[in-house]
N, C-alpha and C. Protein backbone atom coordinates (compact mmCIF):
# COMPACT_ATOMS: atom_id res chain seq x y z
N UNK A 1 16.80 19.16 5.81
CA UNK A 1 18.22 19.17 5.49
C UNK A 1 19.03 18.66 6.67
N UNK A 2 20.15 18.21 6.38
CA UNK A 2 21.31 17.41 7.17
C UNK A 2 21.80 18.50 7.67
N UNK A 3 22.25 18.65 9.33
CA UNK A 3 22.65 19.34 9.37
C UNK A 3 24.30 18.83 9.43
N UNK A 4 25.64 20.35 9.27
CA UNK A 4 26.77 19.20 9.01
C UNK A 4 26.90 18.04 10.35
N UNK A 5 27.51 18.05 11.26
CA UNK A 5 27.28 16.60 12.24
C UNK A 5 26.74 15.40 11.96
N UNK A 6 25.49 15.41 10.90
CA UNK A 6 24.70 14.49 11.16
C UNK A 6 25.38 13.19 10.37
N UNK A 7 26.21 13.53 9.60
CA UNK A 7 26.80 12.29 9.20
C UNK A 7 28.46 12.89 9.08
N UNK A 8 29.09 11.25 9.41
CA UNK A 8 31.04 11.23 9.05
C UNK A 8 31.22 11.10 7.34
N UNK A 9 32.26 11.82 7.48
CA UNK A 9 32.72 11.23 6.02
C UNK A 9 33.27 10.24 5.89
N UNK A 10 32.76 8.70 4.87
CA UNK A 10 33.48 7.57 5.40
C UNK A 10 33.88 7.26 4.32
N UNK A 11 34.96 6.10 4.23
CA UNK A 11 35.18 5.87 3.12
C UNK A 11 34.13 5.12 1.99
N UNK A 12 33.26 4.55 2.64
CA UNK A 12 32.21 3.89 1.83
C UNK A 12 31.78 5.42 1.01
N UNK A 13 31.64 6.35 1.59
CA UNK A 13 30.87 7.69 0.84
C UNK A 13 31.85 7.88 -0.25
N UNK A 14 33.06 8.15 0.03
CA UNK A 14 34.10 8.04 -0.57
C UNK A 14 34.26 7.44 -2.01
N UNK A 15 33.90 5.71 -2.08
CA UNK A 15 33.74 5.27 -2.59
C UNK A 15 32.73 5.52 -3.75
N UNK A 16 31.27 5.74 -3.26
CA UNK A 16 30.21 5.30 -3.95
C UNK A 16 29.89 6.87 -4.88
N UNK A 17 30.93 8.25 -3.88
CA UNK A 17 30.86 9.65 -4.67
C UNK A 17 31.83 9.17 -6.36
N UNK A 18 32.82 8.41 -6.31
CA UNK A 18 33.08 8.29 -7.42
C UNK A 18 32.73 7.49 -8.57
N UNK A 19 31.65 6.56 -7.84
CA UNK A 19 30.50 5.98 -9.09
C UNK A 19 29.29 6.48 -9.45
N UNK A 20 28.56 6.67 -8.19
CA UNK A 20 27.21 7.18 -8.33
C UNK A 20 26.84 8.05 -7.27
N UNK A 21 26.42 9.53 -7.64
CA UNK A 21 26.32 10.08 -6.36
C UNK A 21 25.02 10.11 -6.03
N UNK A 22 24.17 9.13 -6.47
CA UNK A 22 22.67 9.21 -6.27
C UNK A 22 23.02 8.34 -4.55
N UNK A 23 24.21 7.35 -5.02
CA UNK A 23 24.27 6.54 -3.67
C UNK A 23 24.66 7.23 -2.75
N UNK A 24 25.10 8.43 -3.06
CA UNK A 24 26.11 9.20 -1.85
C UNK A 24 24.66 9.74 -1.28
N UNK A 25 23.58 9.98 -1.48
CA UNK A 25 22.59 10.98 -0.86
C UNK A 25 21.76 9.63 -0.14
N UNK A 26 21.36 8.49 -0.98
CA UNK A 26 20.89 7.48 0.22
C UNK A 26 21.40 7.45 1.17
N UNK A 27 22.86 6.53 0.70
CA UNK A 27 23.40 6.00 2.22
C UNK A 27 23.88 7.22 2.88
N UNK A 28 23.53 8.37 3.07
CA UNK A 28 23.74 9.57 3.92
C UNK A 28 22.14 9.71 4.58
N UNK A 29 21.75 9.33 3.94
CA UNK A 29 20.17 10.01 4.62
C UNK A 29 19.19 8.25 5.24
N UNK A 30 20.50 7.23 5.06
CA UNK A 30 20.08 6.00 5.65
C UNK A 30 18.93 5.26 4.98
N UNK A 31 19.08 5.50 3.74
CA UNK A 31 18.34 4.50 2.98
C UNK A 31 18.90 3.41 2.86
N UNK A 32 18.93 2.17 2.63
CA UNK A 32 19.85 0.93 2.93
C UNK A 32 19.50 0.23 1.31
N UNK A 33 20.67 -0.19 0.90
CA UNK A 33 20.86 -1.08 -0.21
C UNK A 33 20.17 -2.39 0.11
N UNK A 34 19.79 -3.33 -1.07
CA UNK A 34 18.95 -4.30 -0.66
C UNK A 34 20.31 -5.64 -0.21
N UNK A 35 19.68 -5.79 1.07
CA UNK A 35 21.11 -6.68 1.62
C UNK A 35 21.23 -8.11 1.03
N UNK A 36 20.03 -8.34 0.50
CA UNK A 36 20.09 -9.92 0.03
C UNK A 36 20.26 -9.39 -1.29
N UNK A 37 21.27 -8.49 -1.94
CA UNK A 37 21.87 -8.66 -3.23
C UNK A 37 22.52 -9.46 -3.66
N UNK A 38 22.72 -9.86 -4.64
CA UNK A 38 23.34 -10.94 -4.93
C UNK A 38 25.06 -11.01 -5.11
N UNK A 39 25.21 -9.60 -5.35
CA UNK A 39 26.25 -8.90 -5.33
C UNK A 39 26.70 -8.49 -4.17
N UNK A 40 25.96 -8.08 -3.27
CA UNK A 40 26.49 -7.51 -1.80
C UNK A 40 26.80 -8.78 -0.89
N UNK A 41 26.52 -10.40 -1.38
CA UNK A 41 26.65 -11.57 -1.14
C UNK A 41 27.94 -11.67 -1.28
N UNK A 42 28.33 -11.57 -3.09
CA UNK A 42 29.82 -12.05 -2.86
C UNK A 42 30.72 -10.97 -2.68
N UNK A 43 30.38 -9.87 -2.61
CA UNK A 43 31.63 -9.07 -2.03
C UNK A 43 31.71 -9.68 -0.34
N UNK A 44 30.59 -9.73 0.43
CA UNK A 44 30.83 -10.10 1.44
C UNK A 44 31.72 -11.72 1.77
N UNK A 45 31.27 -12.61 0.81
CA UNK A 45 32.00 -13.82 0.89
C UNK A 45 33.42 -13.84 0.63
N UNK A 46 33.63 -12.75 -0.47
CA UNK A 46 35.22 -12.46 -0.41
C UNK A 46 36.45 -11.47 0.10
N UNK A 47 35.49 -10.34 1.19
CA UNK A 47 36.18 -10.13 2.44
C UNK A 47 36.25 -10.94 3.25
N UNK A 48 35.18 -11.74 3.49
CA UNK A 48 35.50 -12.25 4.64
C UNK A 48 36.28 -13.75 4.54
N UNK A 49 36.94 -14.27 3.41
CA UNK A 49 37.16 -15.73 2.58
C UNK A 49 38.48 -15.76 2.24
N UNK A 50 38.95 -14.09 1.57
CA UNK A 50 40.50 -13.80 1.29
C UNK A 50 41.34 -13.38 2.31
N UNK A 51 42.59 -13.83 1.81
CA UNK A 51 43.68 -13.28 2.67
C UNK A 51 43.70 -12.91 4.44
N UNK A 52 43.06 -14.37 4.67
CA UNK A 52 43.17 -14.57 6.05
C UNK A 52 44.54 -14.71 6.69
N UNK A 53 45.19 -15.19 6.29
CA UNK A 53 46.96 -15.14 6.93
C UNK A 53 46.84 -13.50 7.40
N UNK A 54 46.93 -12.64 6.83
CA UNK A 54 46.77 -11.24 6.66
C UNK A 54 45.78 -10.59 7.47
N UNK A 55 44.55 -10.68 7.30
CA UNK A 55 43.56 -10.40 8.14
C UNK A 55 43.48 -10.52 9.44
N UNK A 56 43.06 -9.43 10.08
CA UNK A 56 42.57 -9.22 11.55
C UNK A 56 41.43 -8.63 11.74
N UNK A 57 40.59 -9.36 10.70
CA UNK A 57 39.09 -9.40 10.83
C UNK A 57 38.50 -7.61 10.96
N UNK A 58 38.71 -7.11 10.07
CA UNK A 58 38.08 -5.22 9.88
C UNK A 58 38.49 -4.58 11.05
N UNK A 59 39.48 -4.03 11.15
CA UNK A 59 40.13 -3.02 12.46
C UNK A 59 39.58 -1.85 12.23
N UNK A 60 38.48 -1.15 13.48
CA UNK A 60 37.95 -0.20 13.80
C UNK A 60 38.75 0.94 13.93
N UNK A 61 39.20 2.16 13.30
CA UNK A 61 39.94 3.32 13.87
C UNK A 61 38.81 4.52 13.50
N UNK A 62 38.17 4.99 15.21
CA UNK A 62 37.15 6.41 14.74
C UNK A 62 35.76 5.19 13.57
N UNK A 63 35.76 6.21 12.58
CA UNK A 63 34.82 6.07 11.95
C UNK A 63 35.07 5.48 10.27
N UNK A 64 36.31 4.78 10.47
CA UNK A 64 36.85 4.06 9.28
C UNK A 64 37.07 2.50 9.68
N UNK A 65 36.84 1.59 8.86
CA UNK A 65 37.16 0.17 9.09
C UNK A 65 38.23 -0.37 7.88
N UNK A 66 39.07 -1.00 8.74
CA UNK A 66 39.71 -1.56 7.25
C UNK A 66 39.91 -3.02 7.14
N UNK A 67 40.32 -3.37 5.89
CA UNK A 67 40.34 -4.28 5.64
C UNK A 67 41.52 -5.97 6.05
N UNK A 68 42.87 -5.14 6.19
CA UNK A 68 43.82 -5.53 6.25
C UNK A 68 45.13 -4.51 6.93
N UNK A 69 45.10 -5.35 7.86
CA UNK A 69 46.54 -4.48 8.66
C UNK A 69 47.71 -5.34 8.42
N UNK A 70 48.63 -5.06 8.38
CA UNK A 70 49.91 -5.69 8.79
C UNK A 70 51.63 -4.65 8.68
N UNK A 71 52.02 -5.43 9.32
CA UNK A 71 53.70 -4.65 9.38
C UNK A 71 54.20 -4.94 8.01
N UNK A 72 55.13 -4.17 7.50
CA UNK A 72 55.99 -4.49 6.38
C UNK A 72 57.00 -3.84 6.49
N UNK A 73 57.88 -4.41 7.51
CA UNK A 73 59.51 -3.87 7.34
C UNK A 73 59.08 -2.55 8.61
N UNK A 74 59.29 -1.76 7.96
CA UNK A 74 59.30 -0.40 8.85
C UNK A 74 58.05 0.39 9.02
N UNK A 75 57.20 -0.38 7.79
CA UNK A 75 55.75 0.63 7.67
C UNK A 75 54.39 0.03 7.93
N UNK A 76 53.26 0.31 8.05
CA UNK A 76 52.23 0.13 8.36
C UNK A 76 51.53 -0.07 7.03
N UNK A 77 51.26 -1.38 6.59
CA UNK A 77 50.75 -1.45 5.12
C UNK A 77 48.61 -1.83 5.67
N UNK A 78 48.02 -1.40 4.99
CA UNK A 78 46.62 -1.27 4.88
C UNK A 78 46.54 -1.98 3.37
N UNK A 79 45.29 -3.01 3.36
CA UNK A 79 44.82 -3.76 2.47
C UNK A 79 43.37 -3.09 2.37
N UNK A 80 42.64 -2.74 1.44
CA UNK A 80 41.38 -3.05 0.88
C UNK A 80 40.80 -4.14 0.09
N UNK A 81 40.03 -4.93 -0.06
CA UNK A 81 39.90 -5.79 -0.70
C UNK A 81 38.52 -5.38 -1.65
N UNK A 82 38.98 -5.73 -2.70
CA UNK A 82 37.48 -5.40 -3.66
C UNK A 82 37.62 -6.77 -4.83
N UNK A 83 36.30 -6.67 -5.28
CA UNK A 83 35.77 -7.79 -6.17
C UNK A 83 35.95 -7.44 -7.08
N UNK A 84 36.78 -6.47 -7.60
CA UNK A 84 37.48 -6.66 -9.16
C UNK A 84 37.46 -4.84 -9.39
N UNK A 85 38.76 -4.71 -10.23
CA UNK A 85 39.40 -3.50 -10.79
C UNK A 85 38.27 -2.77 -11.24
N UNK A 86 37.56 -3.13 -11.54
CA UNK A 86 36.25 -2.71 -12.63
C UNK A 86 36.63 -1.07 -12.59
N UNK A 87 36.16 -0.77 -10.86
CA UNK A 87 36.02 0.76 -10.47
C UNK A 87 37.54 1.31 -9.52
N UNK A 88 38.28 1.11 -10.85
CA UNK A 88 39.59 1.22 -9.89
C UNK A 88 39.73 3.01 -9.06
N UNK A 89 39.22 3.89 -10.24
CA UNK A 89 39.48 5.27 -8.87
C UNK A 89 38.81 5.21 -7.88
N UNK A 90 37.31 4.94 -7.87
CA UNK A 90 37.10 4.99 -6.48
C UNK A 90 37.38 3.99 -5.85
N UNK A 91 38.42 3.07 -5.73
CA UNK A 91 39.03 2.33 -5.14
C UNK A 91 40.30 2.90 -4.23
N UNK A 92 40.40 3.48 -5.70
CA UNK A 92 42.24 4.43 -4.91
C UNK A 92 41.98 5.70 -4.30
N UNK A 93 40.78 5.88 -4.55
CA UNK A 93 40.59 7.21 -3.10
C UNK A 93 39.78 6.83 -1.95
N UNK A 94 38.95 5.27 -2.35
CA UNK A 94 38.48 5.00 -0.57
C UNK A 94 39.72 4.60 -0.16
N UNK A 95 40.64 4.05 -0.72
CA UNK A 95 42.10 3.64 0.53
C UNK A 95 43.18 4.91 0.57
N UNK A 96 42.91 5.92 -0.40
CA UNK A 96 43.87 7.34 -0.33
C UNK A 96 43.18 8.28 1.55
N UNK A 97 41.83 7.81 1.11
CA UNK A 97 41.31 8.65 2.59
C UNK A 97 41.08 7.62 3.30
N UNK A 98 41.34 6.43 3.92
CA UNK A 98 42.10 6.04 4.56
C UNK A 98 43.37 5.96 4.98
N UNK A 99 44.40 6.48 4.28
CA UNK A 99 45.58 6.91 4.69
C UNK A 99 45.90 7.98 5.09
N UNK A 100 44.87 8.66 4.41
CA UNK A 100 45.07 10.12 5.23
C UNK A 100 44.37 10.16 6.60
N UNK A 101 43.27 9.46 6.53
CA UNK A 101 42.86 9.50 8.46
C UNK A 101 43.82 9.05 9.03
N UNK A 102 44.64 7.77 8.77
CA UNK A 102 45.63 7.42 9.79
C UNK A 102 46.87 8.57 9.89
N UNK A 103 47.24 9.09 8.69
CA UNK A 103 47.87 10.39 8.99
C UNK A 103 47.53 11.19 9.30
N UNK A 104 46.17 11.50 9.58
CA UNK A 104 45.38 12.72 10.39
C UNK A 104 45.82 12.52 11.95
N UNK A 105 45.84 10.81 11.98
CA UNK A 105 46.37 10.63 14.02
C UNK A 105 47.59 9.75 14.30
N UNK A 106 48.43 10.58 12.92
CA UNK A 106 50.07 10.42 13.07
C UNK A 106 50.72 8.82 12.52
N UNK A 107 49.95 8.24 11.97
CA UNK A 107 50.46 7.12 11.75
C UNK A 107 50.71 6.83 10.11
N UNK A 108 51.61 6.81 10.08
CA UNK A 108 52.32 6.47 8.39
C UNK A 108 52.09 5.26 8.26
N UNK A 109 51.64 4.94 6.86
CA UNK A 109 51.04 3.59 6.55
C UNK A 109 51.03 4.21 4.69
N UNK A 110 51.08 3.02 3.79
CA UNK A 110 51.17 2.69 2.71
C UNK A 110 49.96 1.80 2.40
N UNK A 111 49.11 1.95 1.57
CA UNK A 111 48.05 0.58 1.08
C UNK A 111 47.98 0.14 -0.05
N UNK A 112 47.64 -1.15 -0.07
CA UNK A 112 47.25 -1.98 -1.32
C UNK A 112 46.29 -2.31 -1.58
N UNK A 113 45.52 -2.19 -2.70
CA UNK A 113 44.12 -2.49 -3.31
C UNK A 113 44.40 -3.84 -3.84
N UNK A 114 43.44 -5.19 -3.20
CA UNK A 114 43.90 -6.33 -3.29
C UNK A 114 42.22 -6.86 -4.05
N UNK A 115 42.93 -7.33 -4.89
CA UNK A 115 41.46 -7.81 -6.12
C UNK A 115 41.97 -9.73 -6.16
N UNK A 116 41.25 -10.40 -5.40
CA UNK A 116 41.71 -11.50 -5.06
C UNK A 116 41.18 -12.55 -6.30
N UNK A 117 40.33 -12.48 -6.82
CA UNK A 117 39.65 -12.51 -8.15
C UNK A 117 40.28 -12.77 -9.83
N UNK A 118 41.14 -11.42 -9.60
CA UNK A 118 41.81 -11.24 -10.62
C UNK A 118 43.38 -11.90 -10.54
N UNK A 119 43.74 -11.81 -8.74
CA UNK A 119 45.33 -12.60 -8.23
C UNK A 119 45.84 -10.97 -8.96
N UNK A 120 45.89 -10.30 -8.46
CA UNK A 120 46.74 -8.75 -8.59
C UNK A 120 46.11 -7.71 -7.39
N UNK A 121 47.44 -6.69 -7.28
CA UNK A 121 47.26 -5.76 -6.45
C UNK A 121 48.01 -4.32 -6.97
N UNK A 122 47.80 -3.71 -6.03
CA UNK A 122 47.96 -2.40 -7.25
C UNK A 122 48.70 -1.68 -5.32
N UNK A 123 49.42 -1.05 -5.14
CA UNK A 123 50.15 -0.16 -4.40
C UNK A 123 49.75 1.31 -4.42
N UNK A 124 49.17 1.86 -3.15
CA UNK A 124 48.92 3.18 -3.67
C UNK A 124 49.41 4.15 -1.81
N UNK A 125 50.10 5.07 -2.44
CA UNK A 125 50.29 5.64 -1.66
C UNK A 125 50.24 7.48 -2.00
N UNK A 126 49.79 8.11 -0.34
CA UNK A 126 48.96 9.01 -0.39
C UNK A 126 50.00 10.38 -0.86
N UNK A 127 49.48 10.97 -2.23
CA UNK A 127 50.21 12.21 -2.54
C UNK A 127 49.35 13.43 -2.19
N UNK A 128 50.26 14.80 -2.60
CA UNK A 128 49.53 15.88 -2.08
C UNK A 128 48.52 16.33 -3.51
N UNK A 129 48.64 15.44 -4.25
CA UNK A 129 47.57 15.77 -5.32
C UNK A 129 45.89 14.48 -5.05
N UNK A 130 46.55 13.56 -4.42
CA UNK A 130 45.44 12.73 -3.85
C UNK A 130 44.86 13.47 -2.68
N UNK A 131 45.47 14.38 -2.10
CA UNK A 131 45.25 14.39 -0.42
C UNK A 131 44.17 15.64 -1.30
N UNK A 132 44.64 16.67 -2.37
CA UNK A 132 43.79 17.83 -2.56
C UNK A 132 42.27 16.99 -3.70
N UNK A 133 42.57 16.26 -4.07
CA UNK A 133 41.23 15.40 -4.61
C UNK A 133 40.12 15.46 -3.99
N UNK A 134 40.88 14.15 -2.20
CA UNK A 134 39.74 14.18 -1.58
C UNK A 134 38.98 15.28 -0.79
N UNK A 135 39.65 16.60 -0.69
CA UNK A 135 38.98 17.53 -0.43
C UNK A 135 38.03 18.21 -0.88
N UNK A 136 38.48 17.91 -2.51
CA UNK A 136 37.39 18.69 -3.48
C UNK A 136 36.04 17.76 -3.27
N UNK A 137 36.57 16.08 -3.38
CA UNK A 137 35.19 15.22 -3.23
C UNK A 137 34.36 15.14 -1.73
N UNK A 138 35.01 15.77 -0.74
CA UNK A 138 34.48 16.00 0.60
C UNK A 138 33.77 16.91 0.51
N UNK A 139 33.88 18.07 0.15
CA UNK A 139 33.37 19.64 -0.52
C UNK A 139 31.70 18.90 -0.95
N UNK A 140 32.44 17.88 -1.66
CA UNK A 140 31.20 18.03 -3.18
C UNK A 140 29.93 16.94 -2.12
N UNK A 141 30.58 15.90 -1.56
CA UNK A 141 29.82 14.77 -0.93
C UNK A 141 28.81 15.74 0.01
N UNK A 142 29.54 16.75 1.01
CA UNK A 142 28.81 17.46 1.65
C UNK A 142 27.70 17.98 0.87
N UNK A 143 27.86 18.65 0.37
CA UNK A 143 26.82 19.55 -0.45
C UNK A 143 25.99 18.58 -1.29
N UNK A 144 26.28 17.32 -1.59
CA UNK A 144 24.89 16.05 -2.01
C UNK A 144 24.40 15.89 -0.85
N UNK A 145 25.00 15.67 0.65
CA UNK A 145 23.90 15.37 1.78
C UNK A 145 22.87 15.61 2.02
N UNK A 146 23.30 17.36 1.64
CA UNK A 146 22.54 18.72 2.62
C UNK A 146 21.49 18.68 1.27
N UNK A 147 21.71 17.75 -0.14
CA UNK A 147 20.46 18.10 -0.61
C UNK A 147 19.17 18.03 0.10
N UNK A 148 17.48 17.96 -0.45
CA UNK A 148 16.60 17.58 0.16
C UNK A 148 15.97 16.54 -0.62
N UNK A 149 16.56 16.09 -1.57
CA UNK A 149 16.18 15.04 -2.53
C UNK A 149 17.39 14.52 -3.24
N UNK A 150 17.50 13.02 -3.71
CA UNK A 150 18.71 12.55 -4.14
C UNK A 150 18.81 13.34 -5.57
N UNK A 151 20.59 13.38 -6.05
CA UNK A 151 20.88 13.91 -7.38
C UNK A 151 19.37 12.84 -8.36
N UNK A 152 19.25 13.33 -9.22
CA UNK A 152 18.40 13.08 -10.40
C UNK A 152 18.99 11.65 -10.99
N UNK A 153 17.97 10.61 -11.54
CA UNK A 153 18.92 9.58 -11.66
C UNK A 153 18.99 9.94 -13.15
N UNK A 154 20.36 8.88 -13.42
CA UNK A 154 21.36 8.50 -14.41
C UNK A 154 21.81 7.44 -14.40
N UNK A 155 21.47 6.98 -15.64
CA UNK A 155 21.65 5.27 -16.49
C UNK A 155 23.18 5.33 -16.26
N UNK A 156 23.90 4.55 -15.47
CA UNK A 156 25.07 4.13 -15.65
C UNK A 156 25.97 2.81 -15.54
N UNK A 157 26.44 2.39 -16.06
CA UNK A 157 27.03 0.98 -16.22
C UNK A 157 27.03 0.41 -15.07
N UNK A 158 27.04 0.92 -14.03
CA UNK A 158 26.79 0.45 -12.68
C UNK A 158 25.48 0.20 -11.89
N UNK A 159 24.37 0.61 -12.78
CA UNK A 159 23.05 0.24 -12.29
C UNK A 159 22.99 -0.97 -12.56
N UNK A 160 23.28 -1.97 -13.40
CA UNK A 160 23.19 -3.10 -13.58
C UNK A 160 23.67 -4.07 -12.18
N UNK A 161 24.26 -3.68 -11.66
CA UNK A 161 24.51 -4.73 -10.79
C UNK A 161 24.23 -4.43 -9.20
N UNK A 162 23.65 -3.08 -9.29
CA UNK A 162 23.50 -1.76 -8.40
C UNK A 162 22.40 -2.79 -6.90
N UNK A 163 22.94 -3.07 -5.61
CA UNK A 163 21.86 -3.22 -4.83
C UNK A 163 21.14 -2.03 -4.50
N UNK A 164 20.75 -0.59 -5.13
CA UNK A 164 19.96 0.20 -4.85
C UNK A 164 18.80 0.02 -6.43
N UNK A 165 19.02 -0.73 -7.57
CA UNK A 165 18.30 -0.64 -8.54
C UNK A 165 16.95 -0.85 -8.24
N UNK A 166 16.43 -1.42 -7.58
CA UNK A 166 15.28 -1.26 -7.12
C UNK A 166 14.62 -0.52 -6.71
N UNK A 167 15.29 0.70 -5.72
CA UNK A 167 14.66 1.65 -5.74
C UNK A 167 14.86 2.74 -6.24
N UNK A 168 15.90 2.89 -7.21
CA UNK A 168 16.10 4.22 -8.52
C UNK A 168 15.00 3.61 -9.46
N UNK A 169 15.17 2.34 -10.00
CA UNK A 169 14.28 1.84 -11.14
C UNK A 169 12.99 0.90 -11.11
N UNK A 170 12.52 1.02 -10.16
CA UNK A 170 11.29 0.10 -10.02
C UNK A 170 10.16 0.89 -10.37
């Protein structure tokens, strides 16, 4: 078992607790997705391809990376970039707990979920019903870590394109 320390809560966990939490117990226990996915290709070609005017190339804060910084008027706006709406909540809570870390070390900031793909963006900013969400899913992520075996698998619309399908379904 994990003990707690052994892993941060990141937003990638964040993310992958609201599609599949089989992924939340790999990438906690460092099993690695297959990198020559074909899929983990073009998400990578279109962080790193979009909205360069904008971009300052993934800004490190602690144990979060983001996508997009910039000023807007008076506030600190944060970009995520994703390859399409498909999985829009866990979209709006990996950039909800990113706003809350930067408000964890005082810095007010607003973000946008930028789907470059589709040419739309969606505005999301952090409420006290988002802020009590990610607590419940921090709660829950913990307690998948500390399993000693991943959750049980489950057929879900997202195995299809899944760079872990290989090793849930082979």
């Amino acid at each position: 078992m994990l003990s707690e320390n052994e892993f941060n809560l990141t937003g990638t966990l964040i993310w992958y607790y609201y599609c599949c939490p089989r992924e939340v117990w790999l990438m906690v226990h460092q099993i690695n997705a297959d990198q020559d996915d074909g899929n983990m290709d073009l998400g990578r070609f279109i962080h790193e391809n979009t909205y360069n005017r904008d971009k300052q190339k993934e800004i490190s804060i602690g144990h979060i990376k983001l996508d997009i910084v910039r000023q807007d008027r008076d506030k600190l706006v944060i970009g995520e970039v994703k390859k399409s709406s498909k999985y829009l909540q866990s979209a709006r809570m990996q950039l909800a707990f990113y706003l809350r870390e930067l408000k964890d070390r005082g810095i007010d900031a607003k973000g946008e979920l930028l789907f470059p793909k589709e040419k739309r963006k969606e505005e999301v900013e952090l409420t006290p019903e988002l802020e009590h969400e990610l607590d419940v899913a921090a709660l829950e992520i913990e307690s998948i870590a500390q399993q000693d075996t991943p959750p049980l698998l489950r057929k879900i619309p997202l195995c299809r394109n899944c760079a872990y399908k290989e090793f849930c379904w082979a």
